[in-house]
PDB file of N, CA and C in Angstrom:
ATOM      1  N   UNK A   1       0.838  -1.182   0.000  1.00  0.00           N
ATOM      2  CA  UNK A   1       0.000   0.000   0.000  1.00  0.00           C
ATOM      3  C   UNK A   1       0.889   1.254   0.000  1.00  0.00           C
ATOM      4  N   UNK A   2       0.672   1.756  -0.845  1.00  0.00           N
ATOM      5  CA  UNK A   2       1.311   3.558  -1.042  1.00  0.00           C
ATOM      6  C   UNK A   2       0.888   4.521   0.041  1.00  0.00           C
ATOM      7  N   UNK A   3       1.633   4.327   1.214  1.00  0.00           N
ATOM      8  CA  UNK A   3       1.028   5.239   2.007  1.00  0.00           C
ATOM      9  C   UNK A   3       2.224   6.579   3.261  1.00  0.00           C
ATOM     10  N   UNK A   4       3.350   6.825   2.140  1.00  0.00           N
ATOM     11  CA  UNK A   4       4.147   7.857   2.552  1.00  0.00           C
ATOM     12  C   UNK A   4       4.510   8.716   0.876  1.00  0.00           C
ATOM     13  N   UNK A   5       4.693   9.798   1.870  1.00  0.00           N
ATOM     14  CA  UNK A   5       4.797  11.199   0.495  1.00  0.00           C
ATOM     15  C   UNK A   5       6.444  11.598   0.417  1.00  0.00           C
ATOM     16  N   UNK A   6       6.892  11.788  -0.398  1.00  0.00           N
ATOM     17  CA  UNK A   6       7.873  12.416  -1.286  1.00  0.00           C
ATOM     18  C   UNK A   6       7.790  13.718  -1.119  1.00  0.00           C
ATOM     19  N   UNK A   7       8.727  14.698  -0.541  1.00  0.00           N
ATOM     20  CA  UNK A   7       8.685  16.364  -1.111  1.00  0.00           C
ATOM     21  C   UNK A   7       9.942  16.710  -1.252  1.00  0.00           C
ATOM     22  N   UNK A   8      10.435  17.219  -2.621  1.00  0.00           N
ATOM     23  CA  UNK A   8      11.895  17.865  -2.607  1.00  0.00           C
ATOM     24  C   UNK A   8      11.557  19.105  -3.390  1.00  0.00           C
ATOM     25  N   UNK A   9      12.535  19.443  -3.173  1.00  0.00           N
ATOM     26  CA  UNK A   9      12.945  21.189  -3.562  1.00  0.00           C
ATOM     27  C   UNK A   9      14.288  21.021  -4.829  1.00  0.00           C
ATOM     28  N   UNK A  10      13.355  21.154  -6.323  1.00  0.00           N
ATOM     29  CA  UNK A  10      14.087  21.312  -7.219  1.00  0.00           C
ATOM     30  C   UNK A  10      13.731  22.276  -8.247  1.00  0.00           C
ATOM     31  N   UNK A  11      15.030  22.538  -9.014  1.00  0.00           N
ATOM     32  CA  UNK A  11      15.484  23.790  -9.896  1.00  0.00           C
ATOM     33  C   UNK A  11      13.655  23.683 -11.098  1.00  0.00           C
ATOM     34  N   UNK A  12      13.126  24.444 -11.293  1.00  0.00           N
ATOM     35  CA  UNK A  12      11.685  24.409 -12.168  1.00  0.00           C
ATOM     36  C   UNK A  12      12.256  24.274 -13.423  1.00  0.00           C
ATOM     37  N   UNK A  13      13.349  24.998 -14.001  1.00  0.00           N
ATOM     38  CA  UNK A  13      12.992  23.927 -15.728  1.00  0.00           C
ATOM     39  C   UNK A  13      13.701  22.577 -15.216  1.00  0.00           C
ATOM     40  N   UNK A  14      14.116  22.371 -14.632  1.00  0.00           N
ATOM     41  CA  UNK A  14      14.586  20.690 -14.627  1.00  0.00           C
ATOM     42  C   UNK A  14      13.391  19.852 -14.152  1.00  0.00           C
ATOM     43  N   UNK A  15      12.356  19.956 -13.503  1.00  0.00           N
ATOM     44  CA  UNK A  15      11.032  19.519 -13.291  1.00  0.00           C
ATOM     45  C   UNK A  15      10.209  19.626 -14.182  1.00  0.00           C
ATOM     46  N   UNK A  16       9.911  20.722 -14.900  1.00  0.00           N
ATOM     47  CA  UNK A  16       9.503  20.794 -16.124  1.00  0.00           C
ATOM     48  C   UNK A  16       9.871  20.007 -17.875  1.00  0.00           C
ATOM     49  N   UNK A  17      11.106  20.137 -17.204  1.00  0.00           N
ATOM     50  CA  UNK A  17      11.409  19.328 -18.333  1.00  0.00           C
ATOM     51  C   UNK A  17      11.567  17.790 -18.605  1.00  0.00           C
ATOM     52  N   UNK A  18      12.048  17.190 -17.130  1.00  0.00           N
ATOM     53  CA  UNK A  18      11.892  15.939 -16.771  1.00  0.00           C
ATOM     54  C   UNK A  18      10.527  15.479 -16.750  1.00  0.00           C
ATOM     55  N   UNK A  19       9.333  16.293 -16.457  1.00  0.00           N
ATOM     56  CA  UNK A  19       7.676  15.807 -16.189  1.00  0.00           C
ATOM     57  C   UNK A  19       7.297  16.171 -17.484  1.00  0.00           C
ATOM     58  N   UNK A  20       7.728  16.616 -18.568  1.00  0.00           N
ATOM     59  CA  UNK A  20       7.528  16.600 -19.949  1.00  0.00           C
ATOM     60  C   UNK A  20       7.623  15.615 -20.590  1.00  0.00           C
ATOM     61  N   UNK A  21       8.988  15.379 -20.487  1.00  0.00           N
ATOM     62  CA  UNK A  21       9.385  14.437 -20.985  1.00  0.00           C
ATOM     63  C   UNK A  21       8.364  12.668 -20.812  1.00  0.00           C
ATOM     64  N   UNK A  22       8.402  12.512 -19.274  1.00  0.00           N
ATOM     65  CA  UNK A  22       8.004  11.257 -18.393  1.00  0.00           C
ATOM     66  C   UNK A  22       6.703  11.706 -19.046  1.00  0.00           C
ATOM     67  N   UNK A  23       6.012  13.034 -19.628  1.00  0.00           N
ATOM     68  CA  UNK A  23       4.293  12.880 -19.851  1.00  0.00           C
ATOM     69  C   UNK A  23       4.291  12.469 -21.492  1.00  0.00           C
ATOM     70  N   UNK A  24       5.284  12.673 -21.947  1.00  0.00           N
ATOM     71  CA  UNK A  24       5.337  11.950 -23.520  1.00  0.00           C
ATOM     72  C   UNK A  24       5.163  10.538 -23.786  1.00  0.00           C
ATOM     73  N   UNK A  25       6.117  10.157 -22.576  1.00  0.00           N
ATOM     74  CA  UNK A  25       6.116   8.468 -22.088  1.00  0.00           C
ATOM     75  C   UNK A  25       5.330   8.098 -21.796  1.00  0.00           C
ATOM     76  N   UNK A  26       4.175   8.782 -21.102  1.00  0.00           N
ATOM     77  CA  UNK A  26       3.100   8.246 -20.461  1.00  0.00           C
ATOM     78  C   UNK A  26       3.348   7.719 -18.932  1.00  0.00           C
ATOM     79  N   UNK A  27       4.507   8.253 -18.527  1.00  0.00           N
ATOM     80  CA  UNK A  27       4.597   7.720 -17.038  1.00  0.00           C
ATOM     81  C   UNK A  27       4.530   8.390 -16.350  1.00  0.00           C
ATOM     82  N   UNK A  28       4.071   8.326 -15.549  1.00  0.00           N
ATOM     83  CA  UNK A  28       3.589   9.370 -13.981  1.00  0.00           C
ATOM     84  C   UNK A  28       5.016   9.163 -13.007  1.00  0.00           C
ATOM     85  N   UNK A  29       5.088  10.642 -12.536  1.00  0.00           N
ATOM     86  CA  UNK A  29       6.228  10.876 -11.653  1.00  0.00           C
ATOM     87  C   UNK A  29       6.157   9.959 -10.502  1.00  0.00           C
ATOM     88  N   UNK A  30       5.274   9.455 -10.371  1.00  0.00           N
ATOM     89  CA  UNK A  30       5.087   8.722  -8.644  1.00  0.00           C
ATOM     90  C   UNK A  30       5.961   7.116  -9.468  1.00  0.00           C
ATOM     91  N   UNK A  31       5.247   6.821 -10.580  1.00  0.00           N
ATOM     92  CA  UNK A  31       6.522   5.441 -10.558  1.00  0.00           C
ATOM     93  C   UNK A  31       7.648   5.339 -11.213  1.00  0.00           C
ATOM     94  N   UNK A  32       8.436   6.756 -11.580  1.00  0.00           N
ATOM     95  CA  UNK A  32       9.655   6.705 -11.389  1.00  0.00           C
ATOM     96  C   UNK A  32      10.184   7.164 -10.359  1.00  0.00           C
ATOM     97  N   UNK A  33       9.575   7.820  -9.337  1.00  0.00           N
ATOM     98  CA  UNK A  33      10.273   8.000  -8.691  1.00  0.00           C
ATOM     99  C   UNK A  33      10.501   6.932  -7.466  1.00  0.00           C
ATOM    100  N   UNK A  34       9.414   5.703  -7.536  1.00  0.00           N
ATOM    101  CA  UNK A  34       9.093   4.233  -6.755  1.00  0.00           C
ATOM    102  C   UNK A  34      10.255   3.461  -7.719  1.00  0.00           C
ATOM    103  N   UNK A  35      10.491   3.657  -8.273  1.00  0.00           N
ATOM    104  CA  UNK A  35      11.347   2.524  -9.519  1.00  0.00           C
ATOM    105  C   UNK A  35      13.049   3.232  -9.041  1.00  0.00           C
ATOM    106  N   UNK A  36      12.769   4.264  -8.807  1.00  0.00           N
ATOM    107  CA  UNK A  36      14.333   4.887  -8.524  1.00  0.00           C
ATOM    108  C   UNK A  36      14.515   4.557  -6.968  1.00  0.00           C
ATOM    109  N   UNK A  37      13.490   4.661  -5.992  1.00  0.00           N
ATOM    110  CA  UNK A  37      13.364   4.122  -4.600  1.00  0.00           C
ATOM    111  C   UNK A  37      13.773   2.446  -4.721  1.00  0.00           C
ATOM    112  N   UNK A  38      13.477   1.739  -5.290  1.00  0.00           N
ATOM    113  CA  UNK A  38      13.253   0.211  -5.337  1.00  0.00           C
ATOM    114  C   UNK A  38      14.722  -0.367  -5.796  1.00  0.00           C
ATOM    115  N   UNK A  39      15.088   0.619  -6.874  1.00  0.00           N
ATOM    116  CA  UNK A  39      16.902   0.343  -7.602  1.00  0.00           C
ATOM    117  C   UNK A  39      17.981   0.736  -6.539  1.00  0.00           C
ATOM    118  N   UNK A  40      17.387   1.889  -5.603  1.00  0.00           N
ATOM    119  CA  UNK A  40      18.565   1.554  -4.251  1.00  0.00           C
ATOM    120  C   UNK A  40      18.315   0.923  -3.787  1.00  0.00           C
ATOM    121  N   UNK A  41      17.356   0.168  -3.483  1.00  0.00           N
ATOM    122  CA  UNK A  41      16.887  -0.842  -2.362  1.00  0.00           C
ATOM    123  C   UNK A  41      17.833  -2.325  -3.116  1.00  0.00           C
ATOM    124  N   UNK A  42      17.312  -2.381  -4.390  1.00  0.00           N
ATOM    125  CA  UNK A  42      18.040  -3.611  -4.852  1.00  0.00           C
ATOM    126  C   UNK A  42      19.695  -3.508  -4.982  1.00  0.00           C
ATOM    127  N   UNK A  43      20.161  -2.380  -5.226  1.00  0.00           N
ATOM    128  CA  UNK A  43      21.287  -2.425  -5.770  1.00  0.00           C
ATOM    129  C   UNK A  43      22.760  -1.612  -4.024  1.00  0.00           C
ATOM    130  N   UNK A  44      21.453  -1.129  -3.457  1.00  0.00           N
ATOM    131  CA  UNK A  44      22.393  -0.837  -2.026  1.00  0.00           C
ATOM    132  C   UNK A  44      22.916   0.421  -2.198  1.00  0.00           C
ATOM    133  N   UNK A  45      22.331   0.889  -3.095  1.00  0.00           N
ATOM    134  CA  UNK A  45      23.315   2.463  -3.412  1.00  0.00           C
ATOM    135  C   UNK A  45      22.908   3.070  -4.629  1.00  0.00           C
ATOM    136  N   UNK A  46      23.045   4.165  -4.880  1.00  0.00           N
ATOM    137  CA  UNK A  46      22.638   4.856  -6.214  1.00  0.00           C
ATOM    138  C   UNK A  46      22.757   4.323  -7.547  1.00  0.00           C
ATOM    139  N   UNK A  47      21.653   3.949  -8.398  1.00  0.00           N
ATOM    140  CA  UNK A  47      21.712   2.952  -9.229  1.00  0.00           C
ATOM    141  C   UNK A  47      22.568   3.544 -10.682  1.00  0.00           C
ATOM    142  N   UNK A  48      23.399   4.241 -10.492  1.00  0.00           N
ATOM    143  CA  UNK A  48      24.184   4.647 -11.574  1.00  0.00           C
ATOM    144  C   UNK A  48      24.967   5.649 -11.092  1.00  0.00           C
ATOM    145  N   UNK A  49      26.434   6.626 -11.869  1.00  0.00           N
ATOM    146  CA  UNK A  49      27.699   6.071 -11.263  1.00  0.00           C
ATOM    147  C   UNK A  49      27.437   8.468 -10.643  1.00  0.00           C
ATOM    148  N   UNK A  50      27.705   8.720 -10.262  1.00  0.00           N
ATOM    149  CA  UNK A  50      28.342   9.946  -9.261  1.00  0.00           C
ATOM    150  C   UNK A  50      29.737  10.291  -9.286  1.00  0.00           C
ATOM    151  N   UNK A  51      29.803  10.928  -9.988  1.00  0.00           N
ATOM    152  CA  UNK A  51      31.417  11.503 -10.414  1.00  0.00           C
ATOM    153  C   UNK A  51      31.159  12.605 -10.312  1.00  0.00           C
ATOM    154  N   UNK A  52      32.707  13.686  -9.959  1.00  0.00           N
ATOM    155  CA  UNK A  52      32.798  15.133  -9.970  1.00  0.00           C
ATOM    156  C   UNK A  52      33.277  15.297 -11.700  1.00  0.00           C
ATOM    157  N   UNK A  53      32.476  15.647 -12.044  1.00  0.00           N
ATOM    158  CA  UNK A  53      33.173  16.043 -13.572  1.00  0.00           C
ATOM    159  C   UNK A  53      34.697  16.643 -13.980  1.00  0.00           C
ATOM    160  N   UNK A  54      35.914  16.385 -14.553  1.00  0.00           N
ATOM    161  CA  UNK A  54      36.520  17.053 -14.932  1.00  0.00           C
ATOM    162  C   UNK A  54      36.816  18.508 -14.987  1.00  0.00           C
ATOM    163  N   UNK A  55      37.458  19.183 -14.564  1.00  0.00           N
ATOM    164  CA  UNK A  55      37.332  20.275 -15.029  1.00  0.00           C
ATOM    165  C   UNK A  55      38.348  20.655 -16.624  1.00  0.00           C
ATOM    166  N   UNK A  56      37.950  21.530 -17.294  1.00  0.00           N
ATOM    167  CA  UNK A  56      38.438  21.365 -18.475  1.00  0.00           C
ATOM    168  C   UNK A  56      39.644  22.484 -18.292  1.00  0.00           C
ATOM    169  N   UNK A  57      40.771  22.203 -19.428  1.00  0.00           N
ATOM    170  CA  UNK A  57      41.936  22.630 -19.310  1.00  0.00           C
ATOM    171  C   UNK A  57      42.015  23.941 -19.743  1.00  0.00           C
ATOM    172  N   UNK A  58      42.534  24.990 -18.922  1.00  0.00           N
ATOM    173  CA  UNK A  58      42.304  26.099 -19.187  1.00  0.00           C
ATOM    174  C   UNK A  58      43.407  26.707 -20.436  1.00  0.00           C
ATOM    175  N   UNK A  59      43.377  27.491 -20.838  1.00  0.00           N
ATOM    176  CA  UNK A  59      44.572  27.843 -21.836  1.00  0.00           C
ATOM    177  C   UNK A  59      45.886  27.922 -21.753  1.00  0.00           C
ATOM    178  N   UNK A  60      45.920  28.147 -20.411  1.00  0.00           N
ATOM    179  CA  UNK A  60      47.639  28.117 -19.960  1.00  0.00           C
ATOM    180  C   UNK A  60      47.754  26.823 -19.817  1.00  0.00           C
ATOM    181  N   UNK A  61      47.276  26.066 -19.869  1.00  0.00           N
ATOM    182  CA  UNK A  61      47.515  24.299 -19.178  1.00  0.00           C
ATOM    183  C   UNK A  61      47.555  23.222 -20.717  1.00  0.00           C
ATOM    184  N   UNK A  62      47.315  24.213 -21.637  1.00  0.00           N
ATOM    185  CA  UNK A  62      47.185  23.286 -22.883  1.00  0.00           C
ATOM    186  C   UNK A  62      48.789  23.856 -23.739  1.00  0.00           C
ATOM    187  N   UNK A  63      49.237  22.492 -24.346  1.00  0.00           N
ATOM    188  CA  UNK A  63      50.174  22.275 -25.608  1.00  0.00           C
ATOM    189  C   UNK A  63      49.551  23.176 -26.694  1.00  0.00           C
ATOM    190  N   UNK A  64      50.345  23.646 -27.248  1.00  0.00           N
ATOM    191  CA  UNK A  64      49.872  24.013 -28.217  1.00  0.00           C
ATOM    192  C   UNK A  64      49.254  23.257 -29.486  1.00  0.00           C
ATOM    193  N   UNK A  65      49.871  21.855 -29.158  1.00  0.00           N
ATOM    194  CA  UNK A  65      48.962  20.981 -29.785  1.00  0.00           C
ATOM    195  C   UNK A  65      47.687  20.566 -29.800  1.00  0.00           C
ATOM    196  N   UNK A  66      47.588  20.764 -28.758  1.00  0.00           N
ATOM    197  CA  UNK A  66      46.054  20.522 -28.019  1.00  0.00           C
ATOM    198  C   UNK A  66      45.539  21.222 -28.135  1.00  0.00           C
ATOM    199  N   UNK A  67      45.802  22.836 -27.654  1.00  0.00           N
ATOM    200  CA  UNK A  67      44.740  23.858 -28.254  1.00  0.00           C
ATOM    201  C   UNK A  67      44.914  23.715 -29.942  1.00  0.00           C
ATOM    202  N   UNK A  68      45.579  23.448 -30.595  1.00  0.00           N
ATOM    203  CA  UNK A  68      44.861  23.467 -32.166  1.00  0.00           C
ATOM    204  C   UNK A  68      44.095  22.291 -32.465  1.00  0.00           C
ATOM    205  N   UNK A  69      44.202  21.252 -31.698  1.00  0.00           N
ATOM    206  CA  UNK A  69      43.700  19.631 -31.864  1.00  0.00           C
ATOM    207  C   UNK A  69      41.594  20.258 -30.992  1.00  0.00           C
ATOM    208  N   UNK A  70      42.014  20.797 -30.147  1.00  0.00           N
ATOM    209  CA  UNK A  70      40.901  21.519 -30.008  1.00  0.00           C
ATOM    210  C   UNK A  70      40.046  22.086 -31.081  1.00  0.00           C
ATOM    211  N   UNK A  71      40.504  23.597 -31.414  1.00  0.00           N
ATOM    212  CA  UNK A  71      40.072  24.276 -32.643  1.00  0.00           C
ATOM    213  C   UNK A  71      39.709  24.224 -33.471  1.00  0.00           C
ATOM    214  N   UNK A  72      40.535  22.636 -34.440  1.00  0.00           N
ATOM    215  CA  UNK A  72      40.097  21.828 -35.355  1.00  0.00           C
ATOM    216  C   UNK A  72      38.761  21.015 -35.050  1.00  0.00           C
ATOM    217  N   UNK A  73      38.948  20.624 -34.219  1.00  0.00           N
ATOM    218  CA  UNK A  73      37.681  19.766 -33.635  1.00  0.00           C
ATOM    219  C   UNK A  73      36.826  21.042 -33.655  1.00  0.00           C
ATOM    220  N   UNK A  74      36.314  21.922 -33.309  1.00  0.00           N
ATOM    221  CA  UNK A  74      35.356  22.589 -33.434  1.00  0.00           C
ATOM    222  C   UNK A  74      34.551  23.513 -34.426  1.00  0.00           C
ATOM    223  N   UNK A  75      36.313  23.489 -35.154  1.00  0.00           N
ATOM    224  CA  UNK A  75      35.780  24.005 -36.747  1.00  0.00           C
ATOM    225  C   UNK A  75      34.975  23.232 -37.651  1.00  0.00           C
ATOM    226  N   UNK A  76      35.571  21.894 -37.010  1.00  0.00           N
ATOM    227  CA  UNK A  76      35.221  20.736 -38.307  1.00  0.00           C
ATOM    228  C   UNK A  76      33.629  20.602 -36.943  1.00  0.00           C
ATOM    229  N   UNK A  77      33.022  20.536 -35.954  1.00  0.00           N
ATOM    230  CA  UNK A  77      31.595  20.497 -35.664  1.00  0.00           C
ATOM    231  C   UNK A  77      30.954  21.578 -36.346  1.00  0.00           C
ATOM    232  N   UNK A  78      31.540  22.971 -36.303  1.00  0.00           N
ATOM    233  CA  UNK A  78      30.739  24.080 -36.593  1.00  0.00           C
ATOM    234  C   UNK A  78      30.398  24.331 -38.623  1.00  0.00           C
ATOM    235  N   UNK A  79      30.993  23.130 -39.355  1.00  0.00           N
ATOM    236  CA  UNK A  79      31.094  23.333 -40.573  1.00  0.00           C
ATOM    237  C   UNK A  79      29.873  21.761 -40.999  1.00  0.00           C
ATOM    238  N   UNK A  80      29.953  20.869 -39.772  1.00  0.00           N
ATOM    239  CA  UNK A  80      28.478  19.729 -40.052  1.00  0.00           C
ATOM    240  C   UNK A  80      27.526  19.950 -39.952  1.00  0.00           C
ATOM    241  N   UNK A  81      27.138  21.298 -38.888  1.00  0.00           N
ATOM    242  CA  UNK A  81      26.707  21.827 -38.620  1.00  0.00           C
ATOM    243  C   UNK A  81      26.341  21.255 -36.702  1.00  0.00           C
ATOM    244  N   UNK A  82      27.275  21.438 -36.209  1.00  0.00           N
ATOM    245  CA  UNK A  82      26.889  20.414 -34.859  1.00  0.00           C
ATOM    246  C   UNK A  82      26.920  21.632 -34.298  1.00  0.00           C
ATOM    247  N   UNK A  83      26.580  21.645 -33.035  1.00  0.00           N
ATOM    248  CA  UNK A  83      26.818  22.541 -32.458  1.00  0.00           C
ATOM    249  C   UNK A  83      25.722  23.474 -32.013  1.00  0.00           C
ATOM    250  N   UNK A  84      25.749  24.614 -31.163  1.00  0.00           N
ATOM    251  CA  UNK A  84      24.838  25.482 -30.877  1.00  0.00           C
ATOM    252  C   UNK A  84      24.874  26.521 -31.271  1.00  0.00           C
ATOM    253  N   UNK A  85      24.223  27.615 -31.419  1.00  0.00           N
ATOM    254  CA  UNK A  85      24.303  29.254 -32.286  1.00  0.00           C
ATOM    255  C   UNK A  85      24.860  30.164 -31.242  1.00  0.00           C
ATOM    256  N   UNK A  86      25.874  30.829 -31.658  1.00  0.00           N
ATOM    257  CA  UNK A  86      26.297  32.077 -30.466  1.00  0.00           C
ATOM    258  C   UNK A  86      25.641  32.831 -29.643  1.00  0.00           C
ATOM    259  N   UNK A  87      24.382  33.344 -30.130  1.00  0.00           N
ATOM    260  CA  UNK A  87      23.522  33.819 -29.191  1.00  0.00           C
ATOM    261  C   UNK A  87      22.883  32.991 -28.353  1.00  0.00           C
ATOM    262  N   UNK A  88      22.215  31.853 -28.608  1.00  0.00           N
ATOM    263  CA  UNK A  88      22.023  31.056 -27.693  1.00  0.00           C
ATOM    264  C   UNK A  88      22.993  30.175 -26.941  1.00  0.00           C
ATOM    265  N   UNK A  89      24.655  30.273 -26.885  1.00  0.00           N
ATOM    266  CA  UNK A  89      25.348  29.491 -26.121  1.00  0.00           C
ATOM    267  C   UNK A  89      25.434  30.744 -24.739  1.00  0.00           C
ATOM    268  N   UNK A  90      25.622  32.264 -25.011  1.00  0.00           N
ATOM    269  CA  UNK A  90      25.737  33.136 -24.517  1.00  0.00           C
ATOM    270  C   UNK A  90      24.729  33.528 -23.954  1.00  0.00           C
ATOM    271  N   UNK A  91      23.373  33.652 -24.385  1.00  0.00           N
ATOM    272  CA  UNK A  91      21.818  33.692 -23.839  1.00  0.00           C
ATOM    273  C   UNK A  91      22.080  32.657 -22.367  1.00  0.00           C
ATOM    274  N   UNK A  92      22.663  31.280 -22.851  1.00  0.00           N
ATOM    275  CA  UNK A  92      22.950  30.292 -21.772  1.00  0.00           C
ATOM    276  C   UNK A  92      23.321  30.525 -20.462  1.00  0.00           C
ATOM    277  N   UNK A  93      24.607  31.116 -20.616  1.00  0.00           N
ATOM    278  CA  UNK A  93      25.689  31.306 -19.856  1.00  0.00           C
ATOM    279  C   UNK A  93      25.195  32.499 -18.913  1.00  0.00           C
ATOM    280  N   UNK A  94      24.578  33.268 -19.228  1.00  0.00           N
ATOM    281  CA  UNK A  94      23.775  34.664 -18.912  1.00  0.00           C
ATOM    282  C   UNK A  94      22.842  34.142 -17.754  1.00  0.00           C
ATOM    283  N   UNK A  95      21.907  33.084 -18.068  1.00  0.00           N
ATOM    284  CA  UNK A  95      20.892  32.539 -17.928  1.00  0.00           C
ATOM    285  C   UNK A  95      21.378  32.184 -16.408  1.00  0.00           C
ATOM    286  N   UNK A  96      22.891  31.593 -16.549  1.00  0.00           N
ATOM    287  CA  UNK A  96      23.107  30.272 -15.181  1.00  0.00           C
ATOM    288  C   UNK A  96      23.938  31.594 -14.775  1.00  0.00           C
ATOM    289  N   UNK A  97      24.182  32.602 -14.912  1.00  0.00           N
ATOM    290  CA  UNK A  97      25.156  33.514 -14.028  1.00  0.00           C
ATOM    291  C   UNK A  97      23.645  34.126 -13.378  1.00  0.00           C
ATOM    292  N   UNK A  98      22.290  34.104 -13.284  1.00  0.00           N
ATOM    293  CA  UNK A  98      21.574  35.226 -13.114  1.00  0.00           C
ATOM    294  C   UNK A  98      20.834  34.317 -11.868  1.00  0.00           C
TER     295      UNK A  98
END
């Protein structure tokens, strides 16, 4: 029987966008978030891995090989067209400084 409540305090587009998503699927937040309760229970610990991310190499810390092995790599995304548009990488960045 389902008979205790869940309340956390999270960032609104990440709720929004996660309960978007899960409403495309057709799944209701209550059984993923019972399915994510049940995978620590089975597995004894967070069911997938928790790392501090890298931090990336700043310009003084790179070869000069590397910063052009860089550059290239981004010329050759920005010419497949991969990538994001300048105003919106900067709109971004704006966004998470505010």
């Amino acid at each position: 029987m389902k008979d205790a409540t869940v309340s956390a305090r999270v960032e609104w587009n990440v709720k929004t966008e996660a309960e978007d998503i899960l409403q495309k699927l057709g799944i209701p937040v209550s059984v993923v978030i019972n399915s994510l309760y049940r995978q620590i229970i089975y597995r004894h610990g967070v069911p997938f891995t928790l790392t501090v991310p890298q931090e990336p190499k700043t310009l003084d810390a790179m070869t000069k090989e590397e910063l052009n092995a860089k550059l290239q790599h981004s010329f050759e995304q920005s010419l497949s067209g991969q990538g994001s548009p300048f105003d919106q990488v900067f709109d971004e960045l704006e966004g998470s400084l505010a």
